[in-house]
C-alpha atoms as a PDB file:
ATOM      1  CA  UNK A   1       0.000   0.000   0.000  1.00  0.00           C
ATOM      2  CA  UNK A   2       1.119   3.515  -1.019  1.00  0.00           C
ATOM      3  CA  UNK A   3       1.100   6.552   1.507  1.00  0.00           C
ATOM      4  CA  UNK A   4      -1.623   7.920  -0.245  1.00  0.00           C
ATOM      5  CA  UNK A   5      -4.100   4.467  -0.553  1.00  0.00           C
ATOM      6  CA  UNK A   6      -7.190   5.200   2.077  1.00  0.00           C
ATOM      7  CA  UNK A   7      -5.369   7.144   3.986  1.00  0.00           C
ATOM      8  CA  UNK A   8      -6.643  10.681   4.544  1.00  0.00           C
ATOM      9  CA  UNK A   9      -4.215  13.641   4.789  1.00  0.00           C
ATOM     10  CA  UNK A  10      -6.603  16.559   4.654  1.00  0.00           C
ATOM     11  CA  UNK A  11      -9.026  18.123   6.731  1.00  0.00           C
ATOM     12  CA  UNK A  12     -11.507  17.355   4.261  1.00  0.00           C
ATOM     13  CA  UNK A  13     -10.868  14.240   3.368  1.00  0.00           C
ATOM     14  CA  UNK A  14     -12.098  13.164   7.281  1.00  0.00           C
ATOM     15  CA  UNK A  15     -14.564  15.845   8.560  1.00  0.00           C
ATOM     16  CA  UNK A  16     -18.210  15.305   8.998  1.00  0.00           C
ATOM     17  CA  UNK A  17     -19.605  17.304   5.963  1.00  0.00           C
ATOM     18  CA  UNK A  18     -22.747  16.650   6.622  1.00  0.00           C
ATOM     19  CA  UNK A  19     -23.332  19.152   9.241  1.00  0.00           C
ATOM     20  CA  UNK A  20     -25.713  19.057  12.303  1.00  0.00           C
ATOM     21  CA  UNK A  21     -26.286  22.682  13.794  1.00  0.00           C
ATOM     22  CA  UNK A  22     -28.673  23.611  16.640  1.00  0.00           C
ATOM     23  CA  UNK A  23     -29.804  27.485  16.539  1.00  0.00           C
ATOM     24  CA  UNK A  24     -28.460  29.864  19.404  1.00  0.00           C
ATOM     25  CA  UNK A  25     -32.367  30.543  20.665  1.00  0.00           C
ATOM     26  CA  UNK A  26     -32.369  26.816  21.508  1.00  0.00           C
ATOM     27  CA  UNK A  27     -32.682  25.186  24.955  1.00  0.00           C
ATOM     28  CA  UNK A  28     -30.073  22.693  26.546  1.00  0.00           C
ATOM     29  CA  UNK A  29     -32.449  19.669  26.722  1.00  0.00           C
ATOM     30  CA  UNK A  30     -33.260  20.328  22.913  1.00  0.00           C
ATOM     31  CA  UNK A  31     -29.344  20.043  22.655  1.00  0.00           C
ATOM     32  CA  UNK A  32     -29.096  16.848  25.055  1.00  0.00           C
ATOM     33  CA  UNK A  33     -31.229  14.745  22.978  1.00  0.00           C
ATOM     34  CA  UNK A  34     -29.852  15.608  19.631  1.00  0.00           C
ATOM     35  CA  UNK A  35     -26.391  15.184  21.147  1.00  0.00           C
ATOM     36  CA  UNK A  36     -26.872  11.581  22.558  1.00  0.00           C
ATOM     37  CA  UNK A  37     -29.424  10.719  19.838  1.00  0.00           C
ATOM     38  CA  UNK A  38     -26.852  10.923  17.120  1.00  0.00           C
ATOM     39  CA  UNK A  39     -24.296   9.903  18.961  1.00  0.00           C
ATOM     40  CA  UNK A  40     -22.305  13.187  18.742  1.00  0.00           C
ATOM     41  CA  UNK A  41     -19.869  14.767  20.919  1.00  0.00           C
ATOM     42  CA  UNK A  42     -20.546  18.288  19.785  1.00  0.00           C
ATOM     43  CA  UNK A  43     -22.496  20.316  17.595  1.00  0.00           C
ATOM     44  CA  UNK A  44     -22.070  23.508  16.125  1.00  0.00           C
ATOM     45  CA  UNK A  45     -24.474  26.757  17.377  1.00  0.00           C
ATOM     46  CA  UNK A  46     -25.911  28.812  14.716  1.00  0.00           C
ATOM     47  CA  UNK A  47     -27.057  32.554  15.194  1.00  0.00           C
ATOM     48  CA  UNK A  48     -29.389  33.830  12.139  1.00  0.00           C
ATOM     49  CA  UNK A  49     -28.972  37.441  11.398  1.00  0.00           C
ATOM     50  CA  UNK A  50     -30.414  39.460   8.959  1.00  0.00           C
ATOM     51  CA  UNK A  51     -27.319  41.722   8.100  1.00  0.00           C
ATOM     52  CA  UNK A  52     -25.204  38.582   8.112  1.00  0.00           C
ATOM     53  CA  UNK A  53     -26.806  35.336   7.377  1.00  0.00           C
ATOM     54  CA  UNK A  54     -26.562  32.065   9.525  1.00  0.00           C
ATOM     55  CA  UNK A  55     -22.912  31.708  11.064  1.00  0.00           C
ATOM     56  CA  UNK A  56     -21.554  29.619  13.412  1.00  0.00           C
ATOM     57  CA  UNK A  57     -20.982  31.273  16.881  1.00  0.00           C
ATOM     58  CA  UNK A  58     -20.268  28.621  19.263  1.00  0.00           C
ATOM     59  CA  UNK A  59     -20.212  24.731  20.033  1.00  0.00           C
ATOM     60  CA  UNK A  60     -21.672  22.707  22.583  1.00  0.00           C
ATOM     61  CA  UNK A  61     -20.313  19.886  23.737  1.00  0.00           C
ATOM     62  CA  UNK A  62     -21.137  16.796  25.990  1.00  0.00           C
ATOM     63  CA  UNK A  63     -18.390  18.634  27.936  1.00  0.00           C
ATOM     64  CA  UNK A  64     -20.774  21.264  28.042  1.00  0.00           C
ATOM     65  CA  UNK A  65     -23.363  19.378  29.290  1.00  0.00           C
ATOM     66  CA  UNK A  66     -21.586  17.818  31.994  1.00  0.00           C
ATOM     67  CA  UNK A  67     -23.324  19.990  34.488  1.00  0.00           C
ATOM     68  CA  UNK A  68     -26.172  19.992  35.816  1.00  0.00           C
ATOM     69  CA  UNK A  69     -27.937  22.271  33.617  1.00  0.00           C
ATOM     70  CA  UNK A  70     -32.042  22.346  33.659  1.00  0.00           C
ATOM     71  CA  UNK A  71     -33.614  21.204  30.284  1.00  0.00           C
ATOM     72  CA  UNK A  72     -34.986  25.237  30.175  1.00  0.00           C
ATOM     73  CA  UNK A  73     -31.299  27.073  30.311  1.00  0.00           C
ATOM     74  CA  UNK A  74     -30.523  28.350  26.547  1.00  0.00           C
ATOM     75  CA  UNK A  75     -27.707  26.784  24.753  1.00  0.00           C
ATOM     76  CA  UNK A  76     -26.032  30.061  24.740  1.00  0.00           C
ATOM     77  CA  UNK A  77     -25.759  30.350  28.581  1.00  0.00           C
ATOM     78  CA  UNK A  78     -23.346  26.941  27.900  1.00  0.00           C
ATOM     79  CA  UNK A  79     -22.009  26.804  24.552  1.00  0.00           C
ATOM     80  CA  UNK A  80     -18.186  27.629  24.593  1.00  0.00           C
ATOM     81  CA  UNK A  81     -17.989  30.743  22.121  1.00  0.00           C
ATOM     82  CA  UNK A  82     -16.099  31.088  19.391  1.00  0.00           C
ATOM     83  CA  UNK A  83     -14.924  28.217  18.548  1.00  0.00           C
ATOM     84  CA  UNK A  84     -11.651  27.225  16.841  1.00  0.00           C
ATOM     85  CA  UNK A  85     -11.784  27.080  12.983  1.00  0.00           C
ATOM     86  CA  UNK A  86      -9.616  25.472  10.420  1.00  0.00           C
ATOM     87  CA  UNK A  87      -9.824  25.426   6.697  1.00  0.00           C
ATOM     88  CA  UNK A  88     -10.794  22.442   4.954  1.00  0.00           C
ATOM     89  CA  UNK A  89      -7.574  22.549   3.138  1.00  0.00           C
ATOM     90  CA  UNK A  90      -5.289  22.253   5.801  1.00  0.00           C
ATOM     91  CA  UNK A  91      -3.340  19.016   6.462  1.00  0.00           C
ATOM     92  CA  UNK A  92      -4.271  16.792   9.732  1.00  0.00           C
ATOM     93  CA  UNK A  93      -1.337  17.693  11.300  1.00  0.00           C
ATOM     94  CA  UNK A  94      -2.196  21.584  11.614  1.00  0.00           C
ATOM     95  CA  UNK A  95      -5.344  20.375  12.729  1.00  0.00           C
ATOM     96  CA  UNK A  96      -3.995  18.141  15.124  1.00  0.00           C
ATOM     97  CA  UNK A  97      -1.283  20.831  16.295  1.00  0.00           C
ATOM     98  CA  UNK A  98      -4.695  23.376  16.712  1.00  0.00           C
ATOM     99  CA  UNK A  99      -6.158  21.412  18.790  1.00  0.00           C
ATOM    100  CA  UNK A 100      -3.151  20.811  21.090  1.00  0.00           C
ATOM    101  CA  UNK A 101      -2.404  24.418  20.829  1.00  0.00           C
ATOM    102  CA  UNK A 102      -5.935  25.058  22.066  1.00  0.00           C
ATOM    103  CA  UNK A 103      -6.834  22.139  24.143  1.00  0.00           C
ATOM    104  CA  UNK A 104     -10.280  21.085  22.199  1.00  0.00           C
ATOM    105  CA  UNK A 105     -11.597  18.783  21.092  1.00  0.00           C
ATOM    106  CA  UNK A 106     -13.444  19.898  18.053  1.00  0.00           C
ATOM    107  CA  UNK A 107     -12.651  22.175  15.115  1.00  0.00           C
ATOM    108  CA  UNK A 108     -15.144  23.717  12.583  1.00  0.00           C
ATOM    109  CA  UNK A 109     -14.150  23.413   8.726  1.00  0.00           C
ATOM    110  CA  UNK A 110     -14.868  26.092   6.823  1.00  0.00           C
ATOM    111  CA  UNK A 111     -14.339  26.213   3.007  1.00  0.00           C
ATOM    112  CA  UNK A 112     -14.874  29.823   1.527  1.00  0.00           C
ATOM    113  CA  UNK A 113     -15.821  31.901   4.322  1.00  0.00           C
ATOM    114  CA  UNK A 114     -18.762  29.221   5.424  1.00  0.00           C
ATOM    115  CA  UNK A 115     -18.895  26.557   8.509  1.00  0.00           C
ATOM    116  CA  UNK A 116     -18.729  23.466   5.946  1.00  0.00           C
ATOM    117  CA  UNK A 117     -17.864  20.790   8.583  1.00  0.00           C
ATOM    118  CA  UNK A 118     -16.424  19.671  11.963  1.00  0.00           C
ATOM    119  CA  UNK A 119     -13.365  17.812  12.894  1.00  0.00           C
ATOM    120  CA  UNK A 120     -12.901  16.127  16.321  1.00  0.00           C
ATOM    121  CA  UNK A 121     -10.253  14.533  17.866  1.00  0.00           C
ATOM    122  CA  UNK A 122     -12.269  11.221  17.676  1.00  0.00           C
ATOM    123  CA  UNK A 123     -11.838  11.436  13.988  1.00  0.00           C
ATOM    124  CA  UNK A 124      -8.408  12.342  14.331  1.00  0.00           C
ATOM    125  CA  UNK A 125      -7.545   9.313  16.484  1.00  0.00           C
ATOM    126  CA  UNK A 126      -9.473   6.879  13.868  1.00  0.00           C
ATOM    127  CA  UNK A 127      -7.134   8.309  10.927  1.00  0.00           C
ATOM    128  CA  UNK A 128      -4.236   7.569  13.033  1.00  0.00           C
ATOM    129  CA  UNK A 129      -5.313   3.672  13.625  1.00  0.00           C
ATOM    130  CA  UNK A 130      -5.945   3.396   9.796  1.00  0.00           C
ATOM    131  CA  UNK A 131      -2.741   4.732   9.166  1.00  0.00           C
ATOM    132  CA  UNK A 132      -1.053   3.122  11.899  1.00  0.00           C
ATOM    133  CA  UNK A 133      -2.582  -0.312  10.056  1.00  0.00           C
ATOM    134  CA  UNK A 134      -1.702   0.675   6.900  1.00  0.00           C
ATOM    135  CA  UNK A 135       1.848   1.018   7.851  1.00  0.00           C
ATOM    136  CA  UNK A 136       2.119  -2.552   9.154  1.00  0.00           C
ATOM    137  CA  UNK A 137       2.498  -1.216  12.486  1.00  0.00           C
ATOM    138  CA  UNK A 138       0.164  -1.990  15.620  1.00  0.00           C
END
């Protein structure tokens, strides 16, 4: 097996494209089912504005949720704001290197301007196994 052969090397070859959001104005149990009903560790908060669109201003985690927090607080009185962003051109390694610089978890991949996808460190980890495997090592 070559280097390149299944094994990806950009942020877009491994980020979930197929993004999940959950609006600002939402509430934390609204949040704490999608999160466990998918199975996700995180999902992205959107804030709708008419000057600027939908953008992504924060991420909410099952970090987040960790507390005690009543089903009826809003997802912005948890969410961690701002979150990091990478471009979906950059290599796993600066992504990697982001997240270490940062200490989180998750990344949002934007392409153009726009939120496109998220990265986690769970991804991150599986790439390594595959390429660990590929490599014949264990």
């Amino acid at each position: 097996m070559t280097k390149s052969e299944n094994i990806p090397f950009l942020v877009s070859d491994l980020m979930t494209d197929d993004l999940i959001t959950i609006p600002v104005t939402e509430r934390v149990g609204c949040a704490r089912d999608l999160i466990l009903g998918l199975g996700f560790h995180a999902l992205p908060v959107l804030e709708n504005l008419p000057e600027t669109g939908e953008r992504v201003i924060g991420i909410v985690s099952t970090l987040d949720l960790a507390e005690d927090w009543h089903d009826d607080t809003p997802v912005r009185d948890v969410m961690t704001q701002l979150p990091f962003r990478i471009a979906a051109d950059a290599t796993l390694v600066e992504a990697a290197e982001t997240m270490l610089e940062h200490e989180v978890h998750h990344l949002i991949v934007e392409q153009d301007g726009r939120a496109t996808g998220l990265i986690s460190s769970f991804d991150m980890l599986g790439a390594f196994v595959v390429g660990t495997r590929a490599g014949g090592r264990r």
